[in-house]
C-alpha atoms as a PDB file:
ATOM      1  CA  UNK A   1      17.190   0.022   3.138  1.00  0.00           C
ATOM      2  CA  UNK A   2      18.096   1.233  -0.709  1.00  0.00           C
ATOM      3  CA  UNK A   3      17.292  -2.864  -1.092  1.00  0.00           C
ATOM      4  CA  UNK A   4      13.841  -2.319   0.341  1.00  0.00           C
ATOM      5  CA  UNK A   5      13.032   0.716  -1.851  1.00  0.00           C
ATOM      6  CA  UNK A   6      12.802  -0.908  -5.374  1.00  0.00           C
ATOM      7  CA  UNK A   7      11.600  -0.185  -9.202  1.00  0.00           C
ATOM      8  CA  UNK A   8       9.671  -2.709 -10.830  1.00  0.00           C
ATOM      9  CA  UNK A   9      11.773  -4.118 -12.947  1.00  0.00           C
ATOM     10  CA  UNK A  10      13.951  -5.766  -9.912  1.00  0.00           C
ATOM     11  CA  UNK A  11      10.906  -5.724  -7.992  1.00  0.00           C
ATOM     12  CA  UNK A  12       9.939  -8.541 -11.029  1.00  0.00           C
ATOM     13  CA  UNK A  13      13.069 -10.273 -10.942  1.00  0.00           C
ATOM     14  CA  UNK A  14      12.731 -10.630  -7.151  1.00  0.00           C
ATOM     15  CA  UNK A  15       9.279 -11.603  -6.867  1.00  0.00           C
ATOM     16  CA  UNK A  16      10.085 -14.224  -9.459  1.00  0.00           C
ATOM     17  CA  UNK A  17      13.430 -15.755  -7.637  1.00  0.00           C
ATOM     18  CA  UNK A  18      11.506 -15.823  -4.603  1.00  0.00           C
ATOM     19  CA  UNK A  19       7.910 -17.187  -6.012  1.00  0.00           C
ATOM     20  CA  UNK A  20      10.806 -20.200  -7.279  1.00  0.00           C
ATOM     21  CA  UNK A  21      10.911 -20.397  -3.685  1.00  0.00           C
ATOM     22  CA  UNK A  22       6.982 -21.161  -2.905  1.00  0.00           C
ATOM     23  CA  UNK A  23       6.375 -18.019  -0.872  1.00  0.00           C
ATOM     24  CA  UNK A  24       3.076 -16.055  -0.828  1.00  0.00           C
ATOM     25  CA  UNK A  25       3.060 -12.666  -2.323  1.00  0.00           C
ATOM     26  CA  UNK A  26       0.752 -10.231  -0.368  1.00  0.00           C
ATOM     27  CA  UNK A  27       0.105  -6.251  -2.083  1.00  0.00           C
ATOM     28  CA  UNK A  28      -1.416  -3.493  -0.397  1.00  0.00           C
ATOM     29  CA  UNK A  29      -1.457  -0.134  -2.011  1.00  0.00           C
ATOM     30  CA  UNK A  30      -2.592   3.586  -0.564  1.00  0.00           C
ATOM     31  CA  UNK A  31      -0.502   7.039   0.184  1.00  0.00           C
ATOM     32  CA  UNK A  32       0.349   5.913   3.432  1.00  0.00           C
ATOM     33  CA  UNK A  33       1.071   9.742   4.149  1.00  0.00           C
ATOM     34  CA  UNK A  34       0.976  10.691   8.078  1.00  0.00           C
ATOM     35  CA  UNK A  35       1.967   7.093   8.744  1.00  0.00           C
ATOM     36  CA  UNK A  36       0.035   6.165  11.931  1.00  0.00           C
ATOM     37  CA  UNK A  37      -1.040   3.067  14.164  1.00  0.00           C
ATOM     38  CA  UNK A  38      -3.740   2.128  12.046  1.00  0.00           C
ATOM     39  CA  UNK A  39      -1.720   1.695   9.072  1.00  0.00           C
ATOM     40  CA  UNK A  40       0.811  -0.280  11.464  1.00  0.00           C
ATOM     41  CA  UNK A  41      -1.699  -2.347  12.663  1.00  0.00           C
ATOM     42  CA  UNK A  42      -2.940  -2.721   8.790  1.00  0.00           C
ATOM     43  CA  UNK A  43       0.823  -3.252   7.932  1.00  0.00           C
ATOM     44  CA  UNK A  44       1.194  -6.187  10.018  1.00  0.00           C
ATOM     45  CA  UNK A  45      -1.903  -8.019   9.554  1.00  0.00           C
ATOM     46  CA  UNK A  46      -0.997  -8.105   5.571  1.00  0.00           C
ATOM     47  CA  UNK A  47       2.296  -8.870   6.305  1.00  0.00           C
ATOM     48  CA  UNK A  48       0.558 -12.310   8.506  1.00  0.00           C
ATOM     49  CA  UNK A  49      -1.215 -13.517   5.569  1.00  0.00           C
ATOM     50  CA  UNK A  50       1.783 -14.209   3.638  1.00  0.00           C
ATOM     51  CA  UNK A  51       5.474 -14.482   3.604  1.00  0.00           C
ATOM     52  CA  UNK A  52       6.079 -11.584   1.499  1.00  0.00           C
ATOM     53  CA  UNK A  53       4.717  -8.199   1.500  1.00  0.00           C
ATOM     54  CA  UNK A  54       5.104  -5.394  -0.918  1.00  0.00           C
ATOM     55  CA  UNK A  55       3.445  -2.434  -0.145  1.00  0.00           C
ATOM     56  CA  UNK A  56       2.761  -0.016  -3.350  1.00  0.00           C
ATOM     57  CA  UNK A  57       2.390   3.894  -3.121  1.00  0.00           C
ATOM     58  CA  UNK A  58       0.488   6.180  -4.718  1.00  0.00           C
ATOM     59  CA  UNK A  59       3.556   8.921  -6.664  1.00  0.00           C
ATOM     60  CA  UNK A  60       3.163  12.255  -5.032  1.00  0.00           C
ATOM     61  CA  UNK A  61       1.461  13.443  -8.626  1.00  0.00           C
ATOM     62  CA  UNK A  62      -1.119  10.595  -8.365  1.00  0.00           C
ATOM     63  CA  UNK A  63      -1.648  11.662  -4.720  1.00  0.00           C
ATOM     64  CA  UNK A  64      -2.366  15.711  -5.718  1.00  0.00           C
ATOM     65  CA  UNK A  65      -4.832  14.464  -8.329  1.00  0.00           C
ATOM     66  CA  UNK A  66      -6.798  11.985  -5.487  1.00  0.00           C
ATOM     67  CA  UNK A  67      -6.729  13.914  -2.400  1.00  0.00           C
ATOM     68  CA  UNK A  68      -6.103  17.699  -3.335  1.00  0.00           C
ATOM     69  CA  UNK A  69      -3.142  19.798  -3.947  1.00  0.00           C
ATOM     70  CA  UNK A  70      -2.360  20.415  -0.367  1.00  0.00           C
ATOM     71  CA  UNK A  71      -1.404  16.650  -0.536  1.00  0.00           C
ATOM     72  CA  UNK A  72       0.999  14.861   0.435  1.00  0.00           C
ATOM     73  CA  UNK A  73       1.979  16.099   3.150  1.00  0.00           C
ATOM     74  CA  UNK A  74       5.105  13.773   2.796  1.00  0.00           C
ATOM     75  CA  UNK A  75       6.927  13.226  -0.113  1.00  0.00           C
ATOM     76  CA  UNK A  76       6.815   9.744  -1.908  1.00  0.00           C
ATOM     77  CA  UNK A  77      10.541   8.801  -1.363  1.00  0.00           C
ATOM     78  CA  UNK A  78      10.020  10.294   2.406  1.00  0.00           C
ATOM     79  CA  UNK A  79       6.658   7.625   2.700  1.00  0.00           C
ATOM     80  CA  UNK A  80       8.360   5.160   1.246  1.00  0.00           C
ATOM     81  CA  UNK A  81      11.568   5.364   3.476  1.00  0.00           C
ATOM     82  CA  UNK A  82       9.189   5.102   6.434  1.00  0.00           C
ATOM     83  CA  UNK A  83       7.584   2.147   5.671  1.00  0.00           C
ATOM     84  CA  UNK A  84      10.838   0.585   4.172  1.00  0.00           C
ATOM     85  CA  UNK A  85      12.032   0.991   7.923  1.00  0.00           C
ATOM     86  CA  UNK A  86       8.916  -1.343   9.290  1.00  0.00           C
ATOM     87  CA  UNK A  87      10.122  -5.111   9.907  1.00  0.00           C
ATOM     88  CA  UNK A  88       6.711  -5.685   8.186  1.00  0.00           C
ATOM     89  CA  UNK A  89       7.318  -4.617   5.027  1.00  0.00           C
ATOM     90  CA  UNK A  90       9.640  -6.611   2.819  1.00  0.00           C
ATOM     91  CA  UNK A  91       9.703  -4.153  -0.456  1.00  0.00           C
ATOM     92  CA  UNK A  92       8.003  -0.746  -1.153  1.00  0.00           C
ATOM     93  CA  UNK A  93       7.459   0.664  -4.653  1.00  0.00           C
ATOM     94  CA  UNK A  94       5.829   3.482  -6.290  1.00  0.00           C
ATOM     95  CA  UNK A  95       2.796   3.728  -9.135  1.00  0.00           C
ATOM     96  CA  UNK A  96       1.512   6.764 -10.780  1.00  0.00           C
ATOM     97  CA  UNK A  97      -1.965   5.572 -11.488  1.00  0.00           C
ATOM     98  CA  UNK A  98      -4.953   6.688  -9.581  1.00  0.00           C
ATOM     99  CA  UNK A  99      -5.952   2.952  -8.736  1.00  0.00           C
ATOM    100  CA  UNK A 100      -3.088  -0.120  -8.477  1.00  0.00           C
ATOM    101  CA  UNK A 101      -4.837  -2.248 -11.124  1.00  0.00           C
ATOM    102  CA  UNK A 102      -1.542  -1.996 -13.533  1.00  0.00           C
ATOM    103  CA  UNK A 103       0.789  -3.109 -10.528  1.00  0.00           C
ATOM    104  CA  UNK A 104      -1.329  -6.031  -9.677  1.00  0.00           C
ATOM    105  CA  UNK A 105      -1.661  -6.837 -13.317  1.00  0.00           C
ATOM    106  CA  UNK A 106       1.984  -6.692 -13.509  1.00  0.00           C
ATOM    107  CA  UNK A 107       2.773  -8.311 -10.054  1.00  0.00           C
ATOM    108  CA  UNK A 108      -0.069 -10.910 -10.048  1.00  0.00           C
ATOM    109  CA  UNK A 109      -0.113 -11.233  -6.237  1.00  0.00           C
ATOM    110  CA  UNK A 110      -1.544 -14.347  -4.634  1.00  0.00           C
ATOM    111  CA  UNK A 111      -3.553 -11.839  -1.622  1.00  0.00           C
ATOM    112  CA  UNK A 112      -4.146  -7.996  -2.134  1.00  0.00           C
ATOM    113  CA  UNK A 113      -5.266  -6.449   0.658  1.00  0.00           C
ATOM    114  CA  UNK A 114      -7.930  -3.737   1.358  1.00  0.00           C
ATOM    115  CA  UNK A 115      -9.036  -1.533   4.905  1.00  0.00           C
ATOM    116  CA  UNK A 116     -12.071  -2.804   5.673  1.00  0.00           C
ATOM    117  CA  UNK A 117     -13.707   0.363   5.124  1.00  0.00           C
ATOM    118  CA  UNK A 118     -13.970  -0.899   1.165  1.00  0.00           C
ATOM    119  CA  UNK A 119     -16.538  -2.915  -0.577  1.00  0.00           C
ATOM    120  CA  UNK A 120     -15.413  -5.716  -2.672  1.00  0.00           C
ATOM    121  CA  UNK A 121     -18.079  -5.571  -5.146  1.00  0.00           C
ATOM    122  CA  UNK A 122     -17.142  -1.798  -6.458  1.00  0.00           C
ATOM    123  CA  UNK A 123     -13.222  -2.066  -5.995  1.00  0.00           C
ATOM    124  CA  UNK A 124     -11.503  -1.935  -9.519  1.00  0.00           C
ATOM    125  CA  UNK A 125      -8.889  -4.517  -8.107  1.00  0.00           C
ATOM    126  CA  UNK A 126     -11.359  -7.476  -8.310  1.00  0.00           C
ATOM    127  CA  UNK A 127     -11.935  -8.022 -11.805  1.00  0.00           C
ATOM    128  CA  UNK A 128      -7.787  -7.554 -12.148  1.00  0.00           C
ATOM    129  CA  UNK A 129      -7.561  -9.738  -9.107  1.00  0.00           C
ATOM    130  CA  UNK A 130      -9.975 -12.629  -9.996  1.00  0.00           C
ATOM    131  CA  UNK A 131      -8.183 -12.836 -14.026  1.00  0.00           C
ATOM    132  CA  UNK A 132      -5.008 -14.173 -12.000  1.00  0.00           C
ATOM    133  CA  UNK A 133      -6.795 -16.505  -9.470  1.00  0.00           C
ATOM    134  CA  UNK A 134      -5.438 -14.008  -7.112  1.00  0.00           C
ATOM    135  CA  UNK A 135      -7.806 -13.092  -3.936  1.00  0.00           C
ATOM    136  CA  UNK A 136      -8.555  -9.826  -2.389  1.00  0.00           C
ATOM    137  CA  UNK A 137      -8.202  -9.619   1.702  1.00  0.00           C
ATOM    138  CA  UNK A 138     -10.464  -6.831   3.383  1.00  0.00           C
ATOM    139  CA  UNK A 139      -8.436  -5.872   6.836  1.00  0.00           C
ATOM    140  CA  UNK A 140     -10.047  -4.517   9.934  1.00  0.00           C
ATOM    141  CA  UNK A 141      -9.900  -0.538   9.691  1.00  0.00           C
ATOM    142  CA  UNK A 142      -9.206   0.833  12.855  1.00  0.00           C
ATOM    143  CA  UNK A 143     -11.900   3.229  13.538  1.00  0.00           C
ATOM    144  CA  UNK A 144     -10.581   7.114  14.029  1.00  0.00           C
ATOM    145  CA  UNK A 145      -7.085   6.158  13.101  1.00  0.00           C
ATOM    146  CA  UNK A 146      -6.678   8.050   9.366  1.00  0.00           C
ATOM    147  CA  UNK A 147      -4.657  10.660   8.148  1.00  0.00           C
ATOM    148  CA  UNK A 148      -7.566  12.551   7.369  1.00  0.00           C
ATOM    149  CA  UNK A 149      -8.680  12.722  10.757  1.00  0.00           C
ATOM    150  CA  UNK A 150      -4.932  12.998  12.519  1.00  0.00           C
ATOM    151  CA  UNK A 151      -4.516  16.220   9.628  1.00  0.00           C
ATOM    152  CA  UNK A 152      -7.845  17.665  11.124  1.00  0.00           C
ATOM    153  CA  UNK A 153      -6.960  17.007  14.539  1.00  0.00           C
ATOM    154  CA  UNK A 154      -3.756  19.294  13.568  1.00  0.00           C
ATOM    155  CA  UNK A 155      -5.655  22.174  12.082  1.00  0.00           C
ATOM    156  CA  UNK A 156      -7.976  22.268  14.826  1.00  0.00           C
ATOM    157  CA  UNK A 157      -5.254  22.933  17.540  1.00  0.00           C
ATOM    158  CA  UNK A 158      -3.397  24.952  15.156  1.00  0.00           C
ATOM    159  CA  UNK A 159      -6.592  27.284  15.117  1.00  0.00           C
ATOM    160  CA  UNK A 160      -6.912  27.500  18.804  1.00  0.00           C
END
């Protein structure tokens, strides 16, 4: 799994040995803390558009600063471990910025994909997205499967 798990500099050297190769690079990028069926389900349908999927995650500093200092409630080499272990997921990597648009400038993916609970138009990933040719992929969001709802579901029944 220590393969799987990867810095960006062999992340690069990969990508390009296996680009060589005419696959499709797919991106995603979130927290992916409380991993959970929807991101599963999100997981896979990325991982469908494409023959290779790397899946970028927000550093547990970048996380404090976008959801709170309570958060994560995993740690970043915990996340990625977990999604290293999905058959989905070919490499996982972190970033430290509050939004991926220096990993997909970097990385230059052919699809990036978004939950469908974003809007195109506003997402600072187009403009970095269209500079490449690259295209951006909204996926279905399953509907009361986040991690902010699961970590309210567990503080209600811890208050009972």
């Amino acid at each position: 799994m220590g393969d799987i798990i990867t810095n960006w500099p062999q992340l690069s050297r990969t990508i390009e040995r296996r680009r060589l190769g005419g696959e499709t690079l797919v991106t995603t990028n979130g927290v992916f803390d409380l991993l959970h069926v929807g991101h599963i389900r999100y997981l896979q349908a990325a991982n469908a558009l494409g023959s290779l999927l790397i899946v970028a995650i927000n550093s547990d500093a970048c996380t404090r600063v976008l959801k709170g200092p309570t958060r994560p409630f995993v740690t970043e080499l915990e996340r990625a471990e977990l999604l290293a272990a999905l058959g989905c997921v070919d490499y996982v990597t972190l970033f430290d910025e509050p939004t991926p648009e220096m990993f997909l400038s970097h990385f230059r993916p052919d699809i990036h994909t978004k939950g469908g609970d974003y809007d195109i138009a506003t997402m600072p990933e187009t403009a970095v997205m269209e500079r490449h040719g690259g295209k951006i992929v909204l996926l279905p969001f399953t509907e009361g499967r986040s991690t902010t709802d699961l970590a309210a579901r567990i503080a209600a029944h811890h208050h009972r």
